[in-house]
N, C-alpha and C. Protein backbone atom coordinates (compact mmCIF):
# COMPACT_ATOMS: atom_id res chain seq x y z
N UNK A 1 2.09 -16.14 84.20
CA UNK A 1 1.87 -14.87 84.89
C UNK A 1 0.39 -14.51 84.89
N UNK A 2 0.22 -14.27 85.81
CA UNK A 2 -1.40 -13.52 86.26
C UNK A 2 -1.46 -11.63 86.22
N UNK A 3 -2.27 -10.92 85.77
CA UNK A 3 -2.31 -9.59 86.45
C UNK A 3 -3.52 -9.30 86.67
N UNK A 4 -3.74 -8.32 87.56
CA UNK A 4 -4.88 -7.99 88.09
C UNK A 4 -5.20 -6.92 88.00
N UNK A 5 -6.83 -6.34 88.23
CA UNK A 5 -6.83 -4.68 87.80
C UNK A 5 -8.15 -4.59 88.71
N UNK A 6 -7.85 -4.23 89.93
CA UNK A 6 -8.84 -3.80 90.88
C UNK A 6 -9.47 -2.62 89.92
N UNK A 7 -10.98 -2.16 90.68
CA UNK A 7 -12.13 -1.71 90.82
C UNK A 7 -12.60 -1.28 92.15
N UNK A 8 -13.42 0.01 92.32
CA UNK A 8 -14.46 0.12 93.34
C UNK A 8 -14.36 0.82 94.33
N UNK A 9 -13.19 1.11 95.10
CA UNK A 9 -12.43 1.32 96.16
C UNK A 9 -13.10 2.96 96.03
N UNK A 10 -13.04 3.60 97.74
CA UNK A 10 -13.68 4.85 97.63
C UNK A 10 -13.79 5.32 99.17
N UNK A 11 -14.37 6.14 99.35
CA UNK A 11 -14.91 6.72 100.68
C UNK A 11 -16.07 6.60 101.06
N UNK A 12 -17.27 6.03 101.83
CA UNK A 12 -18.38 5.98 101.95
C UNK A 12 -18.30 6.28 103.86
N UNK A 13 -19.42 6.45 104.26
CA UNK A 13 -19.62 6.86 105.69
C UNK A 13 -20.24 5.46 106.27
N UNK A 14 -20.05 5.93 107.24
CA UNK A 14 -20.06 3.95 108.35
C UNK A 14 -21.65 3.75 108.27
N UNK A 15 -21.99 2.38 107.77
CA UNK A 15 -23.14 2.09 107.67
C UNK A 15 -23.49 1.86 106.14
N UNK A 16 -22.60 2.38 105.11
CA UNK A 16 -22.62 2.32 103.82
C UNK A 16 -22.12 0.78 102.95
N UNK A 17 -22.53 0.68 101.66
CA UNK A 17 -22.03 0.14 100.94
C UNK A 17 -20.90 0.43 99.98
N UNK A 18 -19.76 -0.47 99.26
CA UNK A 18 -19.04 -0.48 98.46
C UNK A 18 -19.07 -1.82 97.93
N UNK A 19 -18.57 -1.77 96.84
CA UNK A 19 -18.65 -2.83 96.00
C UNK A 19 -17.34 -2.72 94.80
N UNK A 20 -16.31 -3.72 95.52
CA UNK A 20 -14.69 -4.44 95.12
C UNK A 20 -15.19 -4.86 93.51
N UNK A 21 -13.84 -4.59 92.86
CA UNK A 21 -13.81 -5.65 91.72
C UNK A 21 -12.34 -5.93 91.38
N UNK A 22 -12.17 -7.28 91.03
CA UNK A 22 -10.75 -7.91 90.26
C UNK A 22 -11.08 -8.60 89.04
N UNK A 23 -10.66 -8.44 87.95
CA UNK A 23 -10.98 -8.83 86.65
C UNK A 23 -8.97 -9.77 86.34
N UNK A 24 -8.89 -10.77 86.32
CA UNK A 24 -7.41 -11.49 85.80
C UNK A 24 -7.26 -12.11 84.60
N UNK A 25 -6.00 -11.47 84.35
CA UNK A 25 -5.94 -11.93 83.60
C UNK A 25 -4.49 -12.56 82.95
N UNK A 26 -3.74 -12.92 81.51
CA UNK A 26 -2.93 -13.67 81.80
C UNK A 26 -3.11 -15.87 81.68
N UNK A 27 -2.06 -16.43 82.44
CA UNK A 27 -2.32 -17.51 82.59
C UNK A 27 -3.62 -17.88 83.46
N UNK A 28 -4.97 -17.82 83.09
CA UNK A 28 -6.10 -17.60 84.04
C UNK A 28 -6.38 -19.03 84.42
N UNK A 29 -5.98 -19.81 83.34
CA UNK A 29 -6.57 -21.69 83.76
C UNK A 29 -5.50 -22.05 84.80
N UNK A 30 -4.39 -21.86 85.11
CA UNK A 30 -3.90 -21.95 86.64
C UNK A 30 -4.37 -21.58 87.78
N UNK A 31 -5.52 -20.90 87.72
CA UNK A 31 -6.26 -20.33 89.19
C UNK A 31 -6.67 -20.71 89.66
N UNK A 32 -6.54 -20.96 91.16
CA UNK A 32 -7.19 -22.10 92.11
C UNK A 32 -7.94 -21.06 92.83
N UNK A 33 -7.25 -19.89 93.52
CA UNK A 33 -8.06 -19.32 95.07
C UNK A 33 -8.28 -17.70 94.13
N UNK A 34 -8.86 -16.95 94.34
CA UNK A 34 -9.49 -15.34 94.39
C UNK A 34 -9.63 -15.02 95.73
N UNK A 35 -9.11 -13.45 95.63
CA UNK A 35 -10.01 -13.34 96.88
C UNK A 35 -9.19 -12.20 97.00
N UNK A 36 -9.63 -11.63 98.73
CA UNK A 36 -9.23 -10.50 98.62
C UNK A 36 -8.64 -10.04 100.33
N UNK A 37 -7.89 -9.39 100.51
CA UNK A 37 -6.70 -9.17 101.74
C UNK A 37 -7.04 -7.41 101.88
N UNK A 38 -6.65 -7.23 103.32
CA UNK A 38 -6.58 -5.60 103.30
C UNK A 38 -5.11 -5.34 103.93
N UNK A 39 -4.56 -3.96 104.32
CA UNK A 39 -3.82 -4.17 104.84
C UNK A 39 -3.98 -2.21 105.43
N UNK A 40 -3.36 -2.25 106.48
CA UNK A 40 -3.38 -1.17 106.99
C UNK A 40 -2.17 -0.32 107.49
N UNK A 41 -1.84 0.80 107.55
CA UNK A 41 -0.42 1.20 107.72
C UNK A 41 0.60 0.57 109.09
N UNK A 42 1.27 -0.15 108.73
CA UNK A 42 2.00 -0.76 110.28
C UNK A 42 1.63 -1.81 110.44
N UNK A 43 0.74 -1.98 109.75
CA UNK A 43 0.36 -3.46 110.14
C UNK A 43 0.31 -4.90 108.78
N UNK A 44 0.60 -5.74 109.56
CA UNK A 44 0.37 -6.91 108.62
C UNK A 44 -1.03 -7.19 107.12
N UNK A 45 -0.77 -7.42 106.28
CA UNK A 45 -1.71 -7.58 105.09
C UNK A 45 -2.47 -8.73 105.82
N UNK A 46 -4.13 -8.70 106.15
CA UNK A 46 -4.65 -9.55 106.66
C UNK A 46 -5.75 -10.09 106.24
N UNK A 47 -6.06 -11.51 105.60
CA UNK A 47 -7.10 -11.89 104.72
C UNK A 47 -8.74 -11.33 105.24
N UNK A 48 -9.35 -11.09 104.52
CA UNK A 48 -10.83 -10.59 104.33
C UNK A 48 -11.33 -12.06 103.67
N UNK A 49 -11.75 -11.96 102.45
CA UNK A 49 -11.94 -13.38 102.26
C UNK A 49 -11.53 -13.91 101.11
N UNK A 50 -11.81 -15.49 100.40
CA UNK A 50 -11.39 -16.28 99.47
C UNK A 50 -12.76 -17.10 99.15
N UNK A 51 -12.34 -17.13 97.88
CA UNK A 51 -13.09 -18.13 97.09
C UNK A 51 -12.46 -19.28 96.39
N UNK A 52 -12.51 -20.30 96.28
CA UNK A 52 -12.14 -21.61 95.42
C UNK A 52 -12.34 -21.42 94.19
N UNK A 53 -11.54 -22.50 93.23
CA UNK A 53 -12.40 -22.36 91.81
C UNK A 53 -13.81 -23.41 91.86
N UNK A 54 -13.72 -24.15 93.54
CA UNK A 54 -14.67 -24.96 94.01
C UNK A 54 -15.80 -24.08 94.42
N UNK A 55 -16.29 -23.13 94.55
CA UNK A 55 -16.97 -22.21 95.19
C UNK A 55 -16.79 -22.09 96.74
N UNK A 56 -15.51 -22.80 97.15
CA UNK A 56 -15.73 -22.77 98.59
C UNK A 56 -15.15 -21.00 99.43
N UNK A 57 -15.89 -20.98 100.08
CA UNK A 57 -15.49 -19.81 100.46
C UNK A 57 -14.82 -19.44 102.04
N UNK A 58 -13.97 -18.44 102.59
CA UNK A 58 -13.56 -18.04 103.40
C UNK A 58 -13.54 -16.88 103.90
N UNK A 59 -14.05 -16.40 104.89
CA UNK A 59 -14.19 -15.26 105.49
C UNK A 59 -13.54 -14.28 106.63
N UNK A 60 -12.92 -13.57 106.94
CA UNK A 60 -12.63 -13.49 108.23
C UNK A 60 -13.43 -13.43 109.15
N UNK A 61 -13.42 -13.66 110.92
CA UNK A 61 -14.41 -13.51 111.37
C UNK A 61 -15.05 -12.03 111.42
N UNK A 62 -14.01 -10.51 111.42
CA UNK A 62 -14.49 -9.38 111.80
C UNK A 62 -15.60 -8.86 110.62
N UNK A 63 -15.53 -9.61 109.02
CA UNK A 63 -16.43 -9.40 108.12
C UNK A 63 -17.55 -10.27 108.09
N UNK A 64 -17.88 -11.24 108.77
CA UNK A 64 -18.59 -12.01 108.24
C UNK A 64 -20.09 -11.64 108.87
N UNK A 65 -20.93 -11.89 107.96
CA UNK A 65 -22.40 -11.33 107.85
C UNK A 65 -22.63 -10.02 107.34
N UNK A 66 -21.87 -9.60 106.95
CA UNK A 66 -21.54 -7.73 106.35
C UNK A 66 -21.21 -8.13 104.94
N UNK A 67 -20.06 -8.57 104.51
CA UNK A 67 -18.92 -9.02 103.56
C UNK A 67 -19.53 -10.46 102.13
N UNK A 68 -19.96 -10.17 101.19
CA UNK A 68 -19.80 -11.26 100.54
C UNK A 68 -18.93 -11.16 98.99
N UNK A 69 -18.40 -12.60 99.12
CA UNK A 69 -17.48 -12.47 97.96
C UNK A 69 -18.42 -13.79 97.13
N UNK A 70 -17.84 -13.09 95.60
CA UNK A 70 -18.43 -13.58 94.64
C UNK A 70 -17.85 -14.14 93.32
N UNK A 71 -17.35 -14.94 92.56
CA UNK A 71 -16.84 -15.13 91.18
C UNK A 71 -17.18 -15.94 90.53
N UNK A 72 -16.60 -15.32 89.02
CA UNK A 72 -17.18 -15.88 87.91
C UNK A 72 -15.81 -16.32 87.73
N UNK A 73 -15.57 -18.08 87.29
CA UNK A 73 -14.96 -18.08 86.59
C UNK A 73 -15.00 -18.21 84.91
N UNK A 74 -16.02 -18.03 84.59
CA UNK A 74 -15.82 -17.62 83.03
C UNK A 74 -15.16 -16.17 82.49
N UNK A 75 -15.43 -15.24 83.46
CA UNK A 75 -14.60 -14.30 83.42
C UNK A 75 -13.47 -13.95 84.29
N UNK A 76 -12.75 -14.59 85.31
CA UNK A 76 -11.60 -14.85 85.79
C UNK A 76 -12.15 -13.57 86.49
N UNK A 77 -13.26 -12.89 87.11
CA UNK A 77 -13.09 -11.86 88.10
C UNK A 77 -13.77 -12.73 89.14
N UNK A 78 -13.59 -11.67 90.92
CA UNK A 78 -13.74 -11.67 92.25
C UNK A 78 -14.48 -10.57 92.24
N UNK A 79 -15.74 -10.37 93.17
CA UNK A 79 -16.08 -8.95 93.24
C UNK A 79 -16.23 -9.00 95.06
N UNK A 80 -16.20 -8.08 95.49
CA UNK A 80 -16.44 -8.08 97.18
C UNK A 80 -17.21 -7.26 97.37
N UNK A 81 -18.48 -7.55 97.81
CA UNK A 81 -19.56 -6.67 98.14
C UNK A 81 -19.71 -6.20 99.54
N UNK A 82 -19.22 -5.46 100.06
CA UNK A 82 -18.86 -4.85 101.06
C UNK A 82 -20.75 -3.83 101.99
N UNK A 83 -20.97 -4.55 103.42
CA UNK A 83 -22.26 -3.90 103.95
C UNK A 83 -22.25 -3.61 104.98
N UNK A 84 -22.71 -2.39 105.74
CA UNK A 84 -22.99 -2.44 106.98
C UNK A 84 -21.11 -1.89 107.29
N UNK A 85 -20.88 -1.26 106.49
CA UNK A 85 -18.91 -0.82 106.70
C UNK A 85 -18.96 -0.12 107.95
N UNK A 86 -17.98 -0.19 108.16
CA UNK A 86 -17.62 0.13 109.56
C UNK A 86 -16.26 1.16 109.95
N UNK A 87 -15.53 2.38 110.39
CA UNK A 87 -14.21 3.00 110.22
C UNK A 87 -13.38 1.84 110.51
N UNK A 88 -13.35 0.78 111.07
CA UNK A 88 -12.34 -0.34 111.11
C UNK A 88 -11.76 -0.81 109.95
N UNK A 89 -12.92 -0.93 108.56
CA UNK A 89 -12.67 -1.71 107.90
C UNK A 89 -12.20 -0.61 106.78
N UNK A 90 -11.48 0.54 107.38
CA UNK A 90 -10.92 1.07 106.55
C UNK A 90 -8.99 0.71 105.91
N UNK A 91 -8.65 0.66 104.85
CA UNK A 91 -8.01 0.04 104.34
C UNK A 91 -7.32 -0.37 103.05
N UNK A 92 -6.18 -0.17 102.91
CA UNK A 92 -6.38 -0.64 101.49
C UNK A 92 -6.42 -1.82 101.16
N UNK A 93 -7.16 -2.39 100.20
CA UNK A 93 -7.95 -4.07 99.59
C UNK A 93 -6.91 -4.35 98.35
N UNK A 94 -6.61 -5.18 98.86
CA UNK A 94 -5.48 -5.93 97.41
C UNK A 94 -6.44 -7.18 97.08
N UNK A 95 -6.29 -7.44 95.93
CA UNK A 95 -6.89 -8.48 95.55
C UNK A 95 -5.56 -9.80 95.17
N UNK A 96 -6.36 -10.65 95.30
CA UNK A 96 -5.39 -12.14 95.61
C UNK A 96 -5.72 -13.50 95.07
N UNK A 97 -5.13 -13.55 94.40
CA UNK A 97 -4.87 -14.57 93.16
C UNK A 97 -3.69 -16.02 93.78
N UNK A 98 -4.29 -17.04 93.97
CA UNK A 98 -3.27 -18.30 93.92
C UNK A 98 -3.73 -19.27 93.03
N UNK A 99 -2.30 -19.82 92.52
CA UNK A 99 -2.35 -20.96 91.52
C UNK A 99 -2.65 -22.05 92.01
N UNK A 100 -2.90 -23.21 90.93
CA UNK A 100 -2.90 -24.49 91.48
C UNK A 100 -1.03 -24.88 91.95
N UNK A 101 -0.57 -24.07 91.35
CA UNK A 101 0.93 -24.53 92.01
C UNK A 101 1.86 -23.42 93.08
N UNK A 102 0.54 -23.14 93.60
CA UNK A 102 0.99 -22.19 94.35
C UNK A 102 1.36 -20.87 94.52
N UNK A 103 1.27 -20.30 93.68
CA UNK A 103 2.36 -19.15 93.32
C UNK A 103 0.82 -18.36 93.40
N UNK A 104 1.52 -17.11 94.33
CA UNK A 104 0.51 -16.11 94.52
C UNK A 104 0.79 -14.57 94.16
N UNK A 105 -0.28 -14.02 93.10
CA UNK A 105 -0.41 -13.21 93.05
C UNK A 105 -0.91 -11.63 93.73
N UNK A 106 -0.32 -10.21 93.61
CA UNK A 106 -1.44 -9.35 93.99
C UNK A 106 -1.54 -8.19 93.40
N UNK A 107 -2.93 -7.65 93.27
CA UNK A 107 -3.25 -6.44 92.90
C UNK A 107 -2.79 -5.51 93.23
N UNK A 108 -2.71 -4.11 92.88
CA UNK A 108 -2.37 -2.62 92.51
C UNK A 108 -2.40 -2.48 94.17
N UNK A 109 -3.78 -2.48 95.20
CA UNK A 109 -4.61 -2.44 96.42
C UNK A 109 -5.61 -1.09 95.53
N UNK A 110 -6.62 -0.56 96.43
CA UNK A 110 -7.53 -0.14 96.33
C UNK A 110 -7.89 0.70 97.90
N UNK A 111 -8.17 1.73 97.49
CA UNK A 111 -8.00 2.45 99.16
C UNK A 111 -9.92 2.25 99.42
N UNK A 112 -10.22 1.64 100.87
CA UNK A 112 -11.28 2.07 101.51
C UNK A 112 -11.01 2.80 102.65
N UNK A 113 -12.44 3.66 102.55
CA UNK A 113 -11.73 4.54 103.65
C UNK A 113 -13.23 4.85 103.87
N UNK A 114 -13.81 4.29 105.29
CA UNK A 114 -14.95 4.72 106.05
C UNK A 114 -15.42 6.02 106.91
N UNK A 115 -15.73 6.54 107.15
CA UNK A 115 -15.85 7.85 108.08
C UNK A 115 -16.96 7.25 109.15
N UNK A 116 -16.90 7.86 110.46
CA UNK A 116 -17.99 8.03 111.16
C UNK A 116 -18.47 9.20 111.42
């Protein structure tokens, strides 16, 4: 078992910064992917981005050049540094945990919420 304990989540005005955190913990040497998903009322939970325990990373296209994700695995956290926000990318942020055998975890979510 994995658990997770988001960080960060808040209100900032469009053009602002926020800055995500997931700290896991649990069976942590099974962790293959981090990363982090939003999801919005009515609508489908839809990836933002991922990290490897390879450093490889994944982005969606509507974040990318704004959005960087970051982890340590000596401390089993993800952080998402969130720039340049936008009222779109308002949302709540679950954070997202997969094993090497697949099995996927998720966080509490975390409300963002942009203004213009």
């Amino acid at each position: 078992q994995v658990q997770m304990v988001e960080s960060g989540g808040g209100l900032v005005q469009a053009g602002g910064s926020l800055r995500l955190s997931c700290a896991a913990s649990g069976t942590t040497l099974s962790i293959d992917t981090m990363g982090w998903y939003r999801q919005i009322p009515g609508k489908q939970r839809e990836l933002v981005a991922t990290v490897t325990s390879g450093s490889s990373t994944n982005y969606a296209d509507s974040v990318k050049g704004r959005f960087t994700i970051s982890r340590d695995n000596a401390k089993n956290t993800v952080d998402l540094q969130m720039n340049s926000l936008k009222p779109e990318d308002t949302a709540v942020y679950y954070c997202y945990v997969r094993t090497i055998r697949w099995r996927v975890y998720w966080g509490q979510g975390t409300q963002v919420t942009v203004s213009s």
